[in-house]
N, C-alpha and C. Protein backbone atom coordinates (compact mmCIF):
# COMPACT_ATOMS: atom_id res chain seq x y z
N UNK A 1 -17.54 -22.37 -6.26
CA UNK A 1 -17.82 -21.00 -6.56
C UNK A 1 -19.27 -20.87 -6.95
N UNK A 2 -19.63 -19.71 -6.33
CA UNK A 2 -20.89 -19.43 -6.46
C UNK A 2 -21.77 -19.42 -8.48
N UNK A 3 -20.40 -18.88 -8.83
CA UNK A 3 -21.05 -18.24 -10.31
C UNK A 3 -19.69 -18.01 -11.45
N UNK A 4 -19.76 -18.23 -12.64
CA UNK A 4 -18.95 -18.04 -12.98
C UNK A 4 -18.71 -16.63 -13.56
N UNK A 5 -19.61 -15.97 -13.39
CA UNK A 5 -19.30 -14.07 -13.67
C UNK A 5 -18.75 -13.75 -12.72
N UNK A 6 -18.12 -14.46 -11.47
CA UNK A 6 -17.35 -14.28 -10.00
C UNK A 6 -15.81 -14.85 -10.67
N UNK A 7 -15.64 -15.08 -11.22
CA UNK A 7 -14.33 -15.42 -11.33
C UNK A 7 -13.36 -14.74 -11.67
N UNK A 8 -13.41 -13.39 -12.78
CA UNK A 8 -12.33 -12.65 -12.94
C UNK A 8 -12.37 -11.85 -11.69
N UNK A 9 -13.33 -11.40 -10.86
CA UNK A 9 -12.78 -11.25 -9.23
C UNK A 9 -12.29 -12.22 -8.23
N UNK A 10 -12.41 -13.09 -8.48
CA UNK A 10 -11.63 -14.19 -7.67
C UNK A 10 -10.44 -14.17 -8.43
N UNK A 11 -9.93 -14.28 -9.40
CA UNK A 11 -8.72 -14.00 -9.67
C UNK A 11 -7.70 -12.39 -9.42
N UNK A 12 -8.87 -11.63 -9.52
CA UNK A 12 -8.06 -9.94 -9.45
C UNK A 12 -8.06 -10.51 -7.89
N UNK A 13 -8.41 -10.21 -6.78
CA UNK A 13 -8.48 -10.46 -5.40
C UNK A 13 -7.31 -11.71 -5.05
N UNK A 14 -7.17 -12.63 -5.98
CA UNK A 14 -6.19 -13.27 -5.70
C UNK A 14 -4.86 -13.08 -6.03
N UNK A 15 -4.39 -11.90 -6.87
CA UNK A 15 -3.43 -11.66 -7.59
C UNK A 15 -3.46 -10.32 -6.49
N UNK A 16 -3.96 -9.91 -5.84
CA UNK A 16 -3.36 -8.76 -5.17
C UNK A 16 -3.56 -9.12 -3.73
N UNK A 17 -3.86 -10.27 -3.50
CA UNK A 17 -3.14 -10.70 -2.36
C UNK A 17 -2.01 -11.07 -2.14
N UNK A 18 -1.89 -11.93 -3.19
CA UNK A 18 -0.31 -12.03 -3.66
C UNK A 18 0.99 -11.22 -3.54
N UNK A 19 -0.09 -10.20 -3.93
CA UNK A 19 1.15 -8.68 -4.34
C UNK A 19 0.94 -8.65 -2.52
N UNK A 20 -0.01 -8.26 -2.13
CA UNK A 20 -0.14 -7.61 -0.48
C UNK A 20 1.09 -8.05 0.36
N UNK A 21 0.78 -9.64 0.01
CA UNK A 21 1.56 -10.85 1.32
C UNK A 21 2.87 -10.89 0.57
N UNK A 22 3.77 -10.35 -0.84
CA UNK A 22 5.00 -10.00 -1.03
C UNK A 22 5.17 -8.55 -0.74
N UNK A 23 4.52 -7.69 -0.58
CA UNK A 23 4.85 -6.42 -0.04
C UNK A 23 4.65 -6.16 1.76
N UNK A 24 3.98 -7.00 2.03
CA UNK A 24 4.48 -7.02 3.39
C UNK A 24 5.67 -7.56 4.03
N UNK A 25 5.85 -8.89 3.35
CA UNK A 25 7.07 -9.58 3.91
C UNK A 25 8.39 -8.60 3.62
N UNK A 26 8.23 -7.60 2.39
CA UNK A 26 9.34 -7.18 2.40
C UNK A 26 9.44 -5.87 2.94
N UNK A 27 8.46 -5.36 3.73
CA UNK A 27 8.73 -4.04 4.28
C UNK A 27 9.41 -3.88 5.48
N UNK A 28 10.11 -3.06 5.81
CA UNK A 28 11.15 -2.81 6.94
C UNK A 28 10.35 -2.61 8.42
N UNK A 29 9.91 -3.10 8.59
CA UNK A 29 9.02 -2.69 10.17
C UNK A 29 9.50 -3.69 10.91
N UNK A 30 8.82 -3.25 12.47
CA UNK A 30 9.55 -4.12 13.86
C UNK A 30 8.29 -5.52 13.45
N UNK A 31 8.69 -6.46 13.95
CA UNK A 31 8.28 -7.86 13.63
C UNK A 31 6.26 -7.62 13.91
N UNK A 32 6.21 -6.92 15.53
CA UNK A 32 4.95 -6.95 15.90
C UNK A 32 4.06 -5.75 14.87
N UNK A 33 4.72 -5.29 14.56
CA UNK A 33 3.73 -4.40 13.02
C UNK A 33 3.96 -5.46 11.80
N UNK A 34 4.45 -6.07 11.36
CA UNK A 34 4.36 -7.15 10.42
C UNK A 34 3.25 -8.24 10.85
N UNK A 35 3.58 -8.55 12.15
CA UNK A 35 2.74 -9.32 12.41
C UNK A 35 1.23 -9.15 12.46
N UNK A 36 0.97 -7.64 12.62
CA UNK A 36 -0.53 -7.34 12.61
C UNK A 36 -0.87 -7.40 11.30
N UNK A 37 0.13 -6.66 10.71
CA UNK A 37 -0.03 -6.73 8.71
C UNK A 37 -0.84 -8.24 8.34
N UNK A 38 0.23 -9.23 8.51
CA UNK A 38 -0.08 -10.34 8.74
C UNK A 38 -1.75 -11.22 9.03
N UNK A 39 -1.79 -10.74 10.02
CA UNK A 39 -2.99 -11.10 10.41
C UNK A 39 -4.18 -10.00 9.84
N UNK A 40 -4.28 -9.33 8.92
CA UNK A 40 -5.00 -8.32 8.44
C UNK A 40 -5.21 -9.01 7.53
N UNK A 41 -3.93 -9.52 6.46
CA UNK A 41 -4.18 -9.98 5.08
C UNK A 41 -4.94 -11.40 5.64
N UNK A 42 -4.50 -12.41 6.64
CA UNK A 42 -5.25 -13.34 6.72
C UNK A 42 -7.11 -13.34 6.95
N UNK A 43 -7.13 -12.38 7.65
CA UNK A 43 -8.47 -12.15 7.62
C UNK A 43 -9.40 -11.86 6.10
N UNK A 44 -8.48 -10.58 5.08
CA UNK A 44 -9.03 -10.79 4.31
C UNK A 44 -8.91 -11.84 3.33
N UNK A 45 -8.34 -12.71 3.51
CA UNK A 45 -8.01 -14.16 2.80
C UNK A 45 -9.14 -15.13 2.71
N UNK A 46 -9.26 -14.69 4.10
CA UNK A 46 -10.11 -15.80 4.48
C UNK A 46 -11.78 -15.11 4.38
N UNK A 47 -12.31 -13.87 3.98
CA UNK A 47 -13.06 -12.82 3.78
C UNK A 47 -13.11 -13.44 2.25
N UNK A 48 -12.52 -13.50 1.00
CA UNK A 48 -12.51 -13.53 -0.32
C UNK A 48 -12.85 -14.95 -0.44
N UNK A 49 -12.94 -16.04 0.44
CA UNK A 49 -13.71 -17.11 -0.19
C UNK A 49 -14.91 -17.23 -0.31
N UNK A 50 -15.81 -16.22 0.47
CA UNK A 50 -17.01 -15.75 1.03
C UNK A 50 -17.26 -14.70 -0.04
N UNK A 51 -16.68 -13.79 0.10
CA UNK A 51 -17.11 -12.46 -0.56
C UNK A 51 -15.86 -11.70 -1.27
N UNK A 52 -15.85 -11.48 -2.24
CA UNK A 52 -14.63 -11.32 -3.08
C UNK A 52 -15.02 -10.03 -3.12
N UNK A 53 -15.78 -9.47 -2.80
CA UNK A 53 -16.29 -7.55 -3.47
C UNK A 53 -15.72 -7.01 -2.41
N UNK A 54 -16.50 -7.79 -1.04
CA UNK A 54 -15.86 -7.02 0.15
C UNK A 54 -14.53 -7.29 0.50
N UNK A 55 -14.14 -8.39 -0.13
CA UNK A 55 -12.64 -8.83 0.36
C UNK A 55 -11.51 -7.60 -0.70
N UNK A 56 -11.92 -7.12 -1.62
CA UNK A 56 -10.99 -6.27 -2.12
C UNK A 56 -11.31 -5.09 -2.23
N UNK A 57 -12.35 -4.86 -1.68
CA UNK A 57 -12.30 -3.62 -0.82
C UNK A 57 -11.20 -3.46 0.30
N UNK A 58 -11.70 -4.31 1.43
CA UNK A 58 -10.95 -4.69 2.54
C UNK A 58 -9.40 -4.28 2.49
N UNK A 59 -9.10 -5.14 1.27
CA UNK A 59 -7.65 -5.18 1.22
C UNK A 59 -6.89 -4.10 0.32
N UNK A 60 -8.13 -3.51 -0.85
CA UNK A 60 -7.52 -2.08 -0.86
C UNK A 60 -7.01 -0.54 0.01
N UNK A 61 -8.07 -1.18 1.28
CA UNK A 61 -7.85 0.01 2.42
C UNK A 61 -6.72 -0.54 2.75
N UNK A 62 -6.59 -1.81 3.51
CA UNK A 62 -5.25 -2.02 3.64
C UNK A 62 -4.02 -1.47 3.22
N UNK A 63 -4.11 -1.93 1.73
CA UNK A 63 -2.55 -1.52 1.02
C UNK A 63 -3.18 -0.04 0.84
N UNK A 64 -3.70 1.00 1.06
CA UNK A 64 -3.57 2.25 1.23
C UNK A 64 -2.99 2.67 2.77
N UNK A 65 -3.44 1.70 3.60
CA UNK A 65 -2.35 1.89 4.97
C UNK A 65 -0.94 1.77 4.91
N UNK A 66 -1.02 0.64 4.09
CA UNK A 66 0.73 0.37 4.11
C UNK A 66 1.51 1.36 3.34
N UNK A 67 0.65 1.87 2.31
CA UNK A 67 1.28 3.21 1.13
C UNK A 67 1.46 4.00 2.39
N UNK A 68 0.45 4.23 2.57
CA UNK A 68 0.39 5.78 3.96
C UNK A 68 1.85 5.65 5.04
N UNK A 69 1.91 4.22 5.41
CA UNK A 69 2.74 4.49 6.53
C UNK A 69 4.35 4.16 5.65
N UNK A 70 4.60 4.14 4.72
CA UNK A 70 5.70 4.54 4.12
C UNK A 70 5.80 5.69 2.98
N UNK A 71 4.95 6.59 3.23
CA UNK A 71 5.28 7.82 2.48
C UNK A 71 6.15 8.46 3.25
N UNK A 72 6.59 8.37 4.67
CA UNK A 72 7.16 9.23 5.17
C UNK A 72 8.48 8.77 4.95
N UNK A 73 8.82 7.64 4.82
CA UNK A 73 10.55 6.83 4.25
C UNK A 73 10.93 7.42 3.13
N UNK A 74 9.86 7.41 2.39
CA UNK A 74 9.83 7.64 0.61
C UNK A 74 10.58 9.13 0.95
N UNK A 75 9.64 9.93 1.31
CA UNK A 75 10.07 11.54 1.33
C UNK A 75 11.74 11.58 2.25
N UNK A 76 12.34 11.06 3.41
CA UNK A 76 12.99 11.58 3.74
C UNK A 76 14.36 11.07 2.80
N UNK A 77 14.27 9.98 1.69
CA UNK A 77 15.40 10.13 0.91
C UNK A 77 15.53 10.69 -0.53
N UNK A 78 14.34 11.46 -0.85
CA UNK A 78 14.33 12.60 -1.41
C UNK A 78 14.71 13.71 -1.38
N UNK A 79 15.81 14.66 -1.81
CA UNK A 79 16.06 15.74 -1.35
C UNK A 79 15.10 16.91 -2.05
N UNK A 80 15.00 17.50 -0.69
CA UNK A 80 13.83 18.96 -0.81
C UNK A 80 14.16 19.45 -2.09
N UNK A 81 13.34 20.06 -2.65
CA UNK A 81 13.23 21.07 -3.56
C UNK A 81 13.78 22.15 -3.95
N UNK A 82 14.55 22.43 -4.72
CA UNK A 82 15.46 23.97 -4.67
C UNK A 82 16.62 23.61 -3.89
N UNK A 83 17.18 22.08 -3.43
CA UNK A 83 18.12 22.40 -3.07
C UNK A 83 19.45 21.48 -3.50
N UNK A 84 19.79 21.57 -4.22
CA UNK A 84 20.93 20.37 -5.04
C UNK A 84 21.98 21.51 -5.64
């Protein structure tokens, strides 16, 4: 490691990869959308031994994709508003 004022980001970046690569494995998608997931987090994996600023950047857009593409699951087992 470059420095040791780099290390509580090498640890945050490593603790939410963690989280990333258990929230992917467990999301409901067809194998070849996992698999790109997959290969997204590996890239930024392999991005955070190099650069930990840009690597959790990287991987915050990410897990804002993966939020994004299950808001629409979230909402349809919610029932609408005004109506129960």
């Amino acid at each position: 490691m470059e420095s040791d004022g780099q290390l509580p980001l090498y640890d945050l970046v490593a603790a939410r990869l963690k989280e990333a690569h258990t929230t992917v494995r467990r999301l409901q998608v067809p194998q070849d959308v996992r698999a790109a997931l997959v290969r997204r987090l590996l890239v930024v994996t392999a991005a955070s031994k190099h650069d930990p600023a840009r690597a959790a950047r990287r991987l915050e857009r990410l897990m804002e994709d993966i939020r994004g593409s299950e808001a629409p699951a979230e909402q349809e087992d919610r029932p609408a508003e005004g109506s129960a």
